[in-house]
C-alpha atoms as a PDB file:
ATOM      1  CA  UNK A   1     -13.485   1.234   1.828  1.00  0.00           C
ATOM      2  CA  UNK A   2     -16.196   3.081   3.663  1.00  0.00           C
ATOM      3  CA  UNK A   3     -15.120   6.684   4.031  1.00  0.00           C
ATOM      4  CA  UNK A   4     -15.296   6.968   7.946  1.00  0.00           C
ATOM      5  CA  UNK A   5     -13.132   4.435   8.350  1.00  0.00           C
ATOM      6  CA  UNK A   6     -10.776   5.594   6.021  1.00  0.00           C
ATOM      7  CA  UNK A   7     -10.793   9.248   8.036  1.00  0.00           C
ATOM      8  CA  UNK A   8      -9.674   7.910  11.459  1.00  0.00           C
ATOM      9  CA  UNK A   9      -7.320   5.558   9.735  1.00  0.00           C
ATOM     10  CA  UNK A  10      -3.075   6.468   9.891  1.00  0.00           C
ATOM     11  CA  UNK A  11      -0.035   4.891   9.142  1.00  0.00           C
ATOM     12  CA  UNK A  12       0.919   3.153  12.301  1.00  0.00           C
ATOM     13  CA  UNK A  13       4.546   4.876  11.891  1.00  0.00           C
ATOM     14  CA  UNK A  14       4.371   8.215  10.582  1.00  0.00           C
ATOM     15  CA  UNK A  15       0.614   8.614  11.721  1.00  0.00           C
ATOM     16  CA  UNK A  16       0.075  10.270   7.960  1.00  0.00           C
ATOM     17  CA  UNK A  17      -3.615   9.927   6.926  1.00  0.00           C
ATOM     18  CA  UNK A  18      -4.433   7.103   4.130  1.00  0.00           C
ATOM     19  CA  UNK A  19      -5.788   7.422   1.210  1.00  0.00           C
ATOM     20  CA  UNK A  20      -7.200   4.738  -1.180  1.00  0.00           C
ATOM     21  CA  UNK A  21      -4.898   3.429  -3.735  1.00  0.00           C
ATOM     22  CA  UNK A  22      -5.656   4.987  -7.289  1.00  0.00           C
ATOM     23  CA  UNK A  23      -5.899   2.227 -10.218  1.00  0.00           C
ATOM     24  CA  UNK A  24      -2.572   2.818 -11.976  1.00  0.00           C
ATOM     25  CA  UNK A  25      -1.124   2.633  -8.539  1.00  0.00           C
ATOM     26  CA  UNK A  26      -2.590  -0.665  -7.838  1.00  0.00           C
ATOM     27  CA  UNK A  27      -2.101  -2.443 -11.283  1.00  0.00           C
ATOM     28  CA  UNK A  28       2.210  -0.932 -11.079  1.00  0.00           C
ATOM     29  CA  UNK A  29       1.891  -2.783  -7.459  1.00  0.00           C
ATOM     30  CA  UNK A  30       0.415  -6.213  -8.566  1.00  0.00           C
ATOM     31  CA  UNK A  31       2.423  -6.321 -12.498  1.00  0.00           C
ATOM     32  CA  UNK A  32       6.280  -5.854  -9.843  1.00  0.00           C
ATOM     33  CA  UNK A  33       4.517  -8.501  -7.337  1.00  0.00           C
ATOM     34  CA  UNK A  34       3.728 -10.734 -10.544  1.00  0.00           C
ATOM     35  CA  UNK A  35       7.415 -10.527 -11.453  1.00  0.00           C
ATOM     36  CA  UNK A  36       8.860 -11.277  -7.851  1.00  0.00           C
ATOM     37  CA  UNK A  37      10.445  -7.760  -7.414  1.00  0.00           C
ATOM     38  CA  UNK A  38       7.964  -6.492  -4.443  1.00  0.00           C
ATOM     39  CA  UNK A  39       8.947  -7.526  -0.909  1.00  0.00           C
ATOM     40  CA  UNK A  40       7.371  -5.684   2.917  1.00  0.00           C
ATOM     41  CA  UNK A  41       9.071  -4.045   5.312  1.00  0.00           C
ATOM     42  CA  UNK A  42       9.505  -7.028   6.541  1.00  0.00           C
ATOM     43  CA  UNK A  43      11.530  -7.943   3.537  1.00  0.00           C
ATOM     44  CA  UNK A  44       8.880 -11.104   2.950  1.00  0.00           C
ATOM     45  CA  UNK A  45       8.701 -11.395  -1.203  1.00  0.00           C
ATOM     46  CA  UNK A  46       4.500 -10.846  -2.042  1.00  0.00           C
ATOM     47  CA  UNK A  47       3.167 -13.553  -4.300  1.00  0.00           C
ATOM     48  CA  UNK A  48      -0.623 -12.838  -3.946  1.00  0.00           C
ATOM     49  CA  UNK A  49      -2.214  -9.851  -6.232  1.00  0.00           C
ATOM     50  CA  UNK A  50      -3.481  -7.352  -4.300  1.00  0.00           C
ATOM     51  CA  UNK A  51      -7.385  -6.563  -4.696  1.00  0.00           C
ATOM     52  CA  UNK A  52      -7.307  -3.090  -2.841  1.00  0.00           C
ATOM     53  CA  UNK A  53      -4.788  -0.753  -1.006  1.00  0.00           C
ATOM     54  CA  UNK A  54      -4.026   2.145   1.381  1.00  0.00           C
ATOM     55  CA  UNK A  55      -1.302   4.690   0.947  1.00  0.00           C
ATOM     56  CA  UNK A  56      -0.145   7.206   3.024  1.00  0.00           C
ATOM     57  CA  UNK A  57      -1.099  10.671   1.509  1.00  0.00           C
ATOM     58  CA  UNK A  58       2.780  11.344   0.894  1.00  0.00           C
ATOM     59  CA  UNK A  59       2.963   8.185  -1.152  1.00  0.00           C
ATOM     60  CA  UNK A  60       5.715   6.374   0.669  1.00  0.00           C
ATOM     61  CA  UNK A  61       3.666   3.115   2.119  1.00  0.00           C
ATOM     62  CA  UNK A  62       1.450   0.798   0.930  1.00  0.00           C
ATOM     63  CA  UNK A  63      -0.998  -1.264   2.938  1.00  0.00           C
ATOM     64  CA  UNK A  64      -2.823  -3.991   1.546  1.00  0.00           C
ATOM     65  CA  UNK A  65      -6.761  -4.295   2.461  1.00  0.00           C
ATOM     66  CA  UNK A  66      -7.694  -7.721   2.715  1.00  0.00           C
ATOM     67  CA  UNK A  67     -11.999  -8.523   2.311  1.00  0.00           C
ATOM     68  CA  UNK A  68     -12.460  -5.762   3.377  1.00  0.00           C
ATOM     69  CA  UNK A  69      -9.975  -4.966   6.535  1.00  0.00           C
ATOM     70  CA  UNK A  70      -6.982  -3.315   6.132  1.00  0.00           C
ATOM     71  CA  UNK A  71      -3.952  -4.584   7.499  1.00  0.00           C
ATOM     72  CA  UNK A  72      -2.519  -1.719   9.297  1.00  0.00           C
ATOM     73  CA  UNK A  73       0.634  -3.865  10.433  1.00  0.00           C
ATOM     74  CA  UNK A  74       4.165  -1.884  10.586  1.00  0.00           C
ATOM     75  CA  UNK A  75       6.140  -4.912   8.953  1.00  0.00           C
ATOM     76  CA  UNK A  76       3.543  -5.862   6.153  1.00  0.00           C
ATOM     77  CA  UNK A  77       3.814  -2.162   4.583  1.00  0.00           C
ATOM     78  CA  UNK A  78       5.053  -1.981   1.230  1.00  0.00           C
ATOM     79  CA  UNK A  79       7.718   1.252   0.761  1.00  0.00           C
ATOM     80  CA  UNK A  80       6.957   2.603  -2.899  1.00  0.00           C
ATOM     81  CA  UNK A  81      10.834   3.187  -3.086  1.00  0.00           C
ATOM     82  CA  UNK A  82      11.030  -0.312  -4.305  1.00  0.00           C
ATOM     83  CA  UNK A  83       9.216   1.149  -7.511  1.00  0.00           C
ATOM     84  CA  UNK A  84      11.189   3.408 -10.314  1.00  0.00           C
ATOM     85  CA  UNK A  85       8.119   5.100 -11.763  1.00  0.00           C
ATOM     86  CA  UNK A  86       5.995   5.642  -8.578  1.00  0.00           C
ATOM     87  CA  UNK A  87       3.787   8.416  -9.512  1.00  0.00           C
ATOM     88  CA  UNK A  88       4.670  11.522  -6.998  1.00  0.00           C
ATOM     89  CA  UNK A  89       1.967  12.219  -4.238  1.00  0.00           C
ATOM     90  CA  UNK A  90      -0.439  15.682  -4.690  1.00  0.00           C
END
């Protein structure tokens, strides 16, 4: 993700800043997606892995990048309360 666009990107709803999704973050995402537990806001179950992710710097929402572009859509976020062992935000 190239950095500039990462600084003017927000979260569409609580306009917190993004950051890019840390490894263990990414492989807790796709291993509850692999085992059918991960839905969106829009409560739509995920069946693809996800390659890379955004998350807002509080570590609430998830937004998946795809090639490239990230999809910045309210209802295709992905709360991180779904998770038990979210790591906490910095």
């Amino acid at each position: 993700m190239d950095k500039r666009l990462l600084d003017i990107l927000c979260c569409p709803v609580s306009k917190r800043p993004l950051r890019t999704l840390k490894p263990g973050e990414l492989e807790m995402l796709n291993a509850g997606i692999e085992k059918g537990q991960v839905q969106n806001v829009a409560g739509e179950k995920l069946s693809q892995r996800v390659d890379e992710a955004l998350v807002t710097t509080d570590g609430k929402v998830v937004y998946r990048v795809d090639d490239g572009i990230p999809v910045m859509l309210p209802e295709q976020g992905i709360g991180t309360v779904q998770f038990n062992e979210w790591p906490a935000s910095p």
